[in-house]
N, C-alpha and C. Protein backbone atom coordinates (compact mmCIF):
# COMPACT_ATOMS: atom_id res chain seq x y z
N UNK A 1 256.47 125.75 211.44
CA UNK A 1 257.03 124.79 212.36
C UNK A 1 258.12 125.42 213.22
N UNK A 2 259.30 126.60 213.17
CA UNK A 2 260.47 126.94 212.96
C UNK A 2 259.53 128.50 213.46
N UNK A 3 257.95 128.81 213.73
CA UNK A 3 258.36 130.24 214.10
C UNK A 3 258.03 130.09 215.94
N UNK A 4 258.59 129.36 217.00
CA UNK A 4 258.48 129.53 218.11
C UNK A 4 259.03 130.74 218.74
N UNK A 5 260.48 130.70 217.50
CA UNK A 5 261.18 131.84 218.55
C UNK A 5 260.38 133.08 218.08
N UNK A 6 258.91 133.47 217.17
CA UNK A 6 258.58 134.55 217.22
C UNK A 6 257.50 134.77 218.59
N UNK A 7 257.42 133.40 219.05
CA UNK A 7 256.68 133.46 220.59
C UNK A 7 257.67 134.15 221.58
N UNK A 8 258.81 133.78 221.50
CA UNK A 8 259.69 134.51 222.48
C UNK A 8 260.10 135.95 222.19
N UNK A 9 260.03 135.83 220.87
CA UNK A 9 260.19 137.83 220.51
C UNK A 9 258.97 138.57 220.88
N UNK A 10 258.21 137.54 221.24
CA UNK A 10 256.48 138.71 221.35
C UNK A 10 256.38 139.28 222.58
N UNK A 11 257.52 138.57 223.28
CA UNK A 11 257.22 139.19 224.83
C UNK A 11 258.58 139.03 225.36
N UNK A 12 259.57 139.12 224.83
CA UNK A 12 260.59 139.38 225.42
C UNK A 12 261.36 140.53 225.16
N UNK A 13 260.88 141.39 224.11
CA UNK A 13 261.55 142.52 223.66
C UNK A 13 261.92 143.60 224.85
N UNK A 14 262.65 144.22 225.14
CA UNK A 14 262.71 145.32 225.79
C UNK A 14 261.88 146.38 226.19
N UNK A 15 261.43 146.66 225.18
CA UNK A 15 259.98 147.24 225.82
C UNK A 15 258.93 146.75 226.43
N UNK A 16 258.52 147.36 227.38
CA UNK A 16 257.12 146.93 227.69
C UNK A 16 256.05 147.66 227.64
N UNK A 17 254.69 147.33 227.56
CA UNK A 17 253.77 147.99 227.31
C UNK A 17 253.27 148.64 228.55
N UNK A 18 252.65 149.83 227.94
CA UNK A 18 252.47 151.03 228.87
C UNK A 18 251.71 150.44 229.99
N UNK A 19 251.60 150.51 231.23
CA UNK A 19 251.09 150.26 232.69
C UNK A 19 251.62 148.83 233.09
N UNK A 20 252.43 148.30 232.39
CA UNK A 20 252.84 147.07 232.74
C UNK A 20 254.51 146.56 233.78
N UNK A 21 254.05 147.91 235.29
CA UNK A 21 255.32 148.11 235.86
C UNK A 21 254.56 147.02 236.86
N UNK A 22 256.21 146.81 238.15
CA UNK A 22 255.87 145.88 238.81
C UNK A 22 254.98 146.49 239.68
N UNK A 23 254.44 145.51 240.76
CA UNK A 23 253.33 145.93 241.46
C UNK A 23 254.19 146.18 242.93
N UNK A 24 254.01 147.66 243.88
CA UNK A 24 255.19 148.23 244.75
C UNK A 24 255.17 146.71 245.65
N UNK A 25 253.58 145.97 246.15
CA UNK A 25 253.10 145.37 246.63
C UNK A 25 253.65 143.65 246.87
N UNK A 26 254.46 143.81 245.48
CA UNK A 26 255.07 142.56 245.23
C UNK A 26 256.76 142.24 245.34
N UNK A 27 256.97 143.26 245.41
CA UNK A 27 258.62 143.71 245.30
C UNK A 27 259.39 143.23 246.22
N UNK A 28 260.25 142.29 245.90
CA UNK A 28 260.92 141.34 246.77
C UNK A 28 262.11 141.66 247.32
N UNK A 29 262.86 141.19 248.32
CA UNK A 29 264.18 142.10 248.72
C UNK A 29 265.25 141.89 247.72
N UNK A 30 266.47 142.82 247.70
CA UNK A 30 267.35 142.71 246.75
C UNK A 30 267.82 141.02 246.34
N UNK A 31 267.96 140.39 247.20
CA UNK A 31 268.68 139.41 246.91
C UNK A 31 267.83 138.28 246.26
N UNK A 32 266.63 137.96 246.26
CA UNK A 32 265.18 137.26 245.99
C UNK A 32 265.58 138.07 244.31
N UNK A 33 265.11 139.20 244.26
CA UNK A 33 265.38 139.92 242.73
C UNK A 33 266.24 139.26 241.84
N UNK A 34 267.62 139.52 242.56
CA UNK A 34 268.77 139.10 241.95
C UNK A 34 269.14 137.70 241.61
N UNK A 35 267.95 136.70 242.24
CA UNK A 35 268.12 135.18 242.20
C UNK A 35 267.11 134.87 241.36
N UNK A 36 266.13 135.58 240.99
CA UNK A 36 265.28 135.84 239.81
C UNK A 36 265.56 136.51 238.70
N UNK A 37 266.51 137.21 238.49
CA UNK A 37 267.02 137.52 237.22
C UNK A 37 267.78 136.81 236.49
N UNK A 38 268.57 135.96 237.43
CA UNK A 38 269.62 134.91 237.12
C UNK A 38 268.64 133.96 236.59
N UNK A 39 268.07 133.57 237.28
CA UNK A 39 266.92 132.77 236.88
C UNK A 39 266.07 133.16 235.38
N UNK A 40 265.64 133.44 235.18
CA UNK A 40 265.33 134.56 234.00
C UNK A 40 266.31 134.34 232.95
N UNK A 41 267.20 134.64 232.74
CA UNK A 41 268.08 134.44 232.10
C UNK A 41 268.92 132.85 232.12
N UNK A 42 268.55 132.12 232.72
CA UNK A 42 268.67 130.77 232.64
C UNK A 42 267.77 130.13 231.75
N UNK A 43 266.36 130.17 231.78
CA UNK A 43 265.49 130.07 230.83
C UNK A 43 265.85 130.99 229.12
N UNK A 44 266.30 131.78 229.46
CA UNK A 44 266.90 132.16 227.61
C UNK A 44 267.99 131.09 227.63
N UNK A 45 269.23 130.95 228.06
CA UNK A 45 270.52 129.71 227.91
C UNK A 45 269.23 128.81 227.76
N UNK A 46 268.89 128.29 228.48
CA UNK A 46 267.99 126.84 228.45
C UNK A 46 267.04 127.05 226.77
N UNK A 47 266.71 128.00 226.50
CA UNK A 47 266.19 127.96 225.30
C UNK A 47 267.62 127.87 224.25
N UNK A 48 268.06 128.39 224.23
CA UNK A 48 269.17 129.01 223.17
C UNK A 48 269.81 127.44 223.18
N UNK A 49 270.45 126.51 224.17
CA UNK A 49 270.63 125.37 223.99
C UNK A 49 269.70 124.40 223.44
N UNK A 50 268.68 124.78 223.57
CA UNK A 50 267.42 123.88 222.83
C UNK A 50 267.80 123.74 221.33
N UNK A 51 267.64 125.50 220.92
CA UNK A 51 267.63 125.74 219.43
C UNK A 51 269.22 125.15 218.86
N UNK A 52 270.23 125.15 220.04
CA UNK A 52 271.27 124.56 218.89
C UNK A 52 271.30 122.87 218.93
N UNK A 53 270.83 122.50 220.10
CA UNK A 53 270.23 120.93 220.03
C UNK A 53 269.55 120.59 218.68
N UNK A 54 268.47 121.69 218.50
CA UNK A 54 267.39 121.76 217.41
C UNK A 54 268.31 121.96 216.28
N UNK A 55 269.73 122.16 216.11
CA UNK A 55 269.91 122.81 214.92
C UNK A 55 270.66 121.67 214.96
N UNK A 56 271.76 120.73 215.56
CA UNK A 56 272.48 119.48 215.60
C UNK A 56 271.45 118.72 214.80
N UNK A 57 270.01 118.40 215.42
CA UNK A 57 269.27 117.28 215.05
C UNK A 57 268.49 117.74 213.64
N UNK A 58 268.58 118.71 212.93
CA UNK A 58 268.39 118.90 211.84
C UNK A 58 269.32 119.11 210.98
N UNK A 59 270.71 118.78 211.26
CA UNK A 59 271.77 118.57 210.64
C UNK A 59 271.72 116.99 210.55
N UNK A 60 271.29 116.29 211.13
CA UNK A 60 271.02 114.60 211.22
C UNK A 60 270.22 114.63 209.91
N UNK A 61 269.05 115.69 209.82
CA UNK A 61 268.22 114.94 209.51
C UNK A 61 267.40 114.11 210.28
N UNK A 62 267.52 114.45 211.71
CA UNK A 62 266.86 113.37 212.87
C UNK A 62 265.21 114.56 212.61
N UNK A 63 264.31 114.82 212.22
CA UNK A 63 262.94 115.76 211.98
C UNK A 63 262.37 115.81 212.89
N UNK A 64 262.34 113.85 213.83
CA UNK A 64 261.12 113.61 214.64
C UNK A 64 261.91 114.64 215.91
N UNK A 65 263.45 114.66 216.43
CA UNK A 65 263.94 115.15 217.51
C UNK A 65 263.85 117.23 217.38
N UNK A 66 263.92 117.28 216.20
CA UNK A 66 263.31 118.78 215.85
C UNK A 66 262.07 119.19 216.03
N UNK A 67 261.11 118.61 215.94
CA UNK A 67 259.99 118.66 216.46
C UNK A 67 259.67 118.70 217.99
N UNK A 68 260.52 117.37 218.81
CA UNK A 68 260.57 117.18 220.09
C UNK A 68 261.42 118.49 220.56
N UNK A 69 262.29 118.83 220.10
CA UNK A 69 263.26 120.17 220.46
C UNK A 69 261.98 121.84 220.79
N UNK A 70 261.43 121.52 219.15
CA UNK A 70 260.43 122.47 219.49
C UNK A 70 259.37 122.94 220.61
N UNK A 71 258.98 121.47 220.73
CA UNK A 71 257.90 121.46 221.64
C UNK A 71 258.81 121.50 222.84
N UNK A 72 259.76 121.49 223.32
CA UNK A 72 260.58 121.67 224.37
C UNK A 72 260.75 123.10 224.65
N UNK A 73 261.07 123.97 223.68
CA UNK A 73 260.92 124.99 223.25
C UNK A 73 260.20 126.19 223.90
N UNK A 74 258.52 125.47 223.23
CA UNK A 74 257.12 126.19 223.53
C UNK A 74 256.98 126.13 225.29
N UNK A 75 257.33 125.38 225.79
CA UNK A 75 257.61 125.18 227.43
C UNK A 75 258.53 126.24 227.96
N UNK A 76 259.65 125.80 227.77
CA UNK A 76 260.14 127.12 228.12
C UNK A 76 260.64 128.24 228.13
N UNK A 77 259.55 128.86 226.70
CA UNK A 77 259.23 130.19 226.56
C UNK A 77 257.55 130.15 227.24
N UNK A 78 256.71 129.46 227.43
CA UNK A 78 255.34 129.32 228.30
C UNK A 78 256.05 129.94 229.93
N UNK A 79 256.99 129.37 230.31
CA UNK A 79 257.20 129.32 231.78
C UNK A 79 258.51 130.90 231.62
N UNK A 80 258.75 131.31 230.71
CA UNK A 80 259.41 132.37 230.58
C UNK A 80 258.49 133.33 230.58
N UNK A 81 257.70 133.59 229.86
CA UNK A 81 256.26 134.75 229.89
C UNK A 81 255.85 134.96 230.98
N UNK A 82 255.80 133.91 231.79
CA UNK A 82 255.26 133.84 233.01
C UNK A 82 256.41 134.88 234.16
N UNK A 83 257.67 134.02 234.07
CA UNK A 83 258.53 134.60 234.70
C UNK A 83 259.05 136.31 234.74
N UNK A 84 258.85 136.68 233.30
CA UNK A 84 259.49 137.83 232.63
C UNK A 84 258.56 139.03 233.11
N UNK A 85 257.27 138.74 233.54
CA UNK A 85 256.27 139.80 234.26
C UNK A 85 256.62 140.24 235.38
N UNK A 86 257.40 139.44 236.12
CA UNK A 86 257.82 139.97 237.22
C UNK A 86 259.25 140.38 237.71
N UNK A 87 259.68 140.35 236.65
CA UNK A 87 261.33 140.80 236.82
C UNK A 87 262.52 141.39 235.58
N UNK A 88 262.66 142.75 235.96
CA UNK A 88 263.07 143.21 234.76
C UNK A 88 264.85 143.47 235.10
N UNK A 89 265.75 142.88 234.10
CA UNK A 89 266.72 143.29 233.38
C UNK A 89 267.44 143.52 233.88
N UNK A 90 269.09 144.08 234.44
CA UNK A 90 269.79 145.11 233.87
C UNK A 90 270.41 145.18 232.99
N UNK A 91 270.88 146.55 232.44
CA UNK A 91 271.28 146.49 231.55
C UNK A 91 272.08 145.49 230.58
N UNK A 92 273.51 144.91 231.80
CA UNK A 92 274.18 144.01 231.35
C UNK A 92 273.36 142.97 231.22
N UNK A 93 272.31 142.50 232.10
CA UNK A 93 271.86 141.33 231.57
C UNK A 93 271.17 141.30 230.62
N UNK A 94 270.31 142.68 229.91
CA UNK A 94 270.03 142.91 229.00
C UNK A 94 270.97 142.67 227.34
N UNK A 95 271.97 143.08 227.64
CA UNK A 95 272.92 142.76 226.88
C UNK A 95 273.09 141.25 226.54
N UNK A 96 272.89 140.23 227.56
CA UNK A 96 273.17 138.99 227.67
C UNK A 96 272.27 138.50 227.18
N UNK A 97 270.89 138.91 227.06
CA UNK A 97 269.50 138.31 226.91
C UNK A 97 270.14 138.74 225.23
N UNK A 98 270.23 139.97 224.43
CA UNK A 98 270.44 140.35 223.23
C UNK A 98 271.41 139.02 222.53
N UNK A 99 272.58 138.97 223.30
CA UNK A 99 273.47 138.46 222.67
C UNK A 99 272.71 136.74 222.43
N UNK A 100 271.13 136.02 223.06
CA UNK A 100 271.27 134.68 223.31
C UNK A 100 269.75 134.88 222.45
N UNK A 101 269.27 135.55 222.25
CA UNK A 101 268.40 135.80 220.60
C UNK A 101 268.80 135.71 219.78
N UNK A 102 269.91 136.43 219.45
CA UNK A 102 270.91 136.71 218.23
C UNK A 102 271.42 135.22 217.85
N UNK A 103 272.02 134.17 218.85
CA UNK A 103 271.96 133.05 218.75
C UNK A 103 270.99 131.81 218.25
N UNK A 104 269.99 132.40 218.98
CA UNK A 104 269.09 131.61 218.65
C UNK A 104 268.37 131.59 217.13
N UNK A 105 268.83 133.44 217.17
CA UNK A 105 267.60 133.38 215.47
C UNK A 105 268.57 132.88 214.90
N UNK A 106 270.08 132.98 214.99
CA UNK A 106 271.06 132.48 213.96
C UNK A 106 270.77 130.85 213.50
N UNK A 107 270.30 130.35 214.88
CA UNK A 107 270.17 128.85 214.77
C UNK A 107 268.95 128.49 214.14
N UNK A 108 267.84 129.01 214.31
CA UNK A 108 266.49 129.30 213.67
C UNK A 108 266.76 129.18 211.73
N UNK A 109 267.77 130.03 211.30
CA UNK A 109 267.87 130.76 210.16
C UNK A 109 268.60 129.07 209.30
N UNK A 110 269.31 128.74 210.34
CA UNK A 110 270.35 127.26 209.95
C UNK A 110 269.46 126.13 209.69
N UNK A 111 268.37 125.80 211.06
CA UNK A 111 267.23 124.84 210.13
C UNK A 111 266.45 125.73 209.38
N UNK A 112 266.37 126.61 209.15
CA UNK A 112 265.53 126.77 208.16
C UNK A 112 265.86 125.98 206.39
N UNK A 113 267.46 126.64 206.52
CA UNK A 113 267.92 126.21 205.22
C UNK A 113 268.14 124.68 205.08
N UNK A 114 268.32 124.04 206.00
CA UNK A 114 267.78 122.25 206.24
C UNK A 114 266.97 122.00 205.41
N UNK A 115 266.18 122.64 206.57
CA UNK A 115 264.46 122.35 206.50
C UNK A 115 263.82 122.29 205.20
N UNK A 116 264.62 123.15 204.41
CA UNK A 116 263.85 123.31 202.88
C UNK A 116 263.57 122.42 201.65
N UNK A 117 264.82 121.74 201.53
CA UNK A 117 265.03 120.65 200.61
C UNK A 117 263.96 119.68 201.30
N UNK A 118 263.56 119.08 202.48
CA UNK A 118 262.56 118.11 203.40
C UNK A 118 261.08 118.86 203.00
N UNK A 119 261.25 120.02 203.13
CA UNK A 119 259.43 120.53 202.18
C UNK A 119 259.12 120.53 201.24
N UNK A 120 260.41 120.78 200.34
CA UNK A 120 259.94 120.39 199.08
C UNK A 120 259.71 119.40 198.40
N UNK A 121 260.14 118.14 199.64
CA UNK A 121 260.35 116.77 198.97
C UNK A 121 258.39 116.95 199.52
N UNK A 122 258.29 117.24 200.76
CA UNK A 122 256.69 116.58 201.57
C UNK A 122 255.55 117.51 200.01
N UNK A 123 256.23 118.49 199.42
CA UNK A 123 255.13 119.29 198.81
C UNK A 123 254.97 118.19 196.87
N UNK A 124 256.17 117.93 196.80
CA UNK A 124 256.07 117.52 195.87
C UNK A 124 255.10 115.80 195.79
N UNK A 125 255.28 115.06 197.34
CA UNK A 125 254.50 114.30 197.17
C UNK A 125 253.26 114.21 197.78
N UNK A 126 253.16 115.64 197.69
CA UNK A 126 251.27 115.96 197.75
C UNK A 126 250.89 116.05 196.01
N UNK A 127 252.22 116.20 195.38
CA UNK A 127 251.16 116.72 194.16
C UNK A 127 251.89 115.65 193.29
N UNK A 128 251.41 114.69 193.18
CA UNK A 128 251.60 112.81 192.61
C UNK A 128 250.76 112.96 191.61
N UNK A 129 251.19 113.21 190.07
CA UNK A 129 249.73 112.66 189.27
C UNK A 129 248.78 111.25 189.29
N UNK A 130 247.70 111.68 189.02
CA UNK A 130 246.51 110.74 189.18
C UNK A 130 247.12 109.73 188.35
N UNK A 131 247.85 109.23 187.43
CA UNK A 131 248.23 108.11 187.25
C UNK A 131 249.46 107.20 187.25
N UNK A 132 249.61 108.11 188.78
CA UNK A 132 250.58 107.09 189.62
C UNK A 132 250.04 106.83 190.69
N UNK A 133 248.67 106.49 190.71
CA UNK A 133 247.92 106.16 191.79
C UNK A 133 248.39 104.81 192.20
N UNK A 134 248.78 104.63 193.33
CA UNK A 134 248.93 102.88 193.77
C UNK A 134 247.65 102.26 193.17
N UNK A 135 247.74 100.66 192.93
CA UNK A 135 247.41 99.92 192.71
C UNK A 135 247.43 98.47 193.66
């Protein structure tokens, strides 16, 4: 439920895979770049606020808004993949992107430990002996 942010580690890491530079063809003037990186990095804040939204509402105990957080989530890391092909980094913002993972898995790691006591309650009432069957 809790592994989205390994969708955002799958393609946001620093490396990229071999032939996957920009195209000369597409290369926008400096300032277009620079309003796309910002951009870029608005979508990590916009995630990273998700996950601590996500981590408030699993401090409730609110499950159904953790779920809704998630799927908020899967959006915009979908529209980040998209974005991240065409615009790479600098360093410092690289740094900035590091520092708002680090956040996020921290927040990731916080519902997790929530989350646990709520599975073990859903696992234990999968396994109900047969003669406490309702009646």
């Amino acid at each position: 439920m809790w592994f989205w942010w390994k969708k955002l580690l799958s393609f946001c890491s620093p490396w990229r895979k071999a032939g996957k530079k920009l195209d000369p063809l597409r290369i926008k003037p400096c300032e277009v770049v620079a309003v796309q990186e910002n951009r870029l990095l608005d979508y990590y804040k916009a995630i990273e606020a998700k996950s601590a939204q996500m981590l408030s509402a699993a401090i409730q105990q609110n499950w159904d808004s953790v779920m809704e957080c998630e799927r908020s989530c899967a959006v915009l890391i979908g529209e980040l993949r998209v974005q991240s092909h065409e615009v790479q980094l600098t360093a410092l913002q690289r740094k900035e992107k590091t520092r708002i993972m680090q956040s996020i898995l921290r927040n990731d790691a916080q519902i997790r430990v929530l989350a646990e006591p709520w599975l073990a309650t859903l696992e234990h009432m999968g396994k109900m002996p047969a003669t406490s069957a309702l009646h």
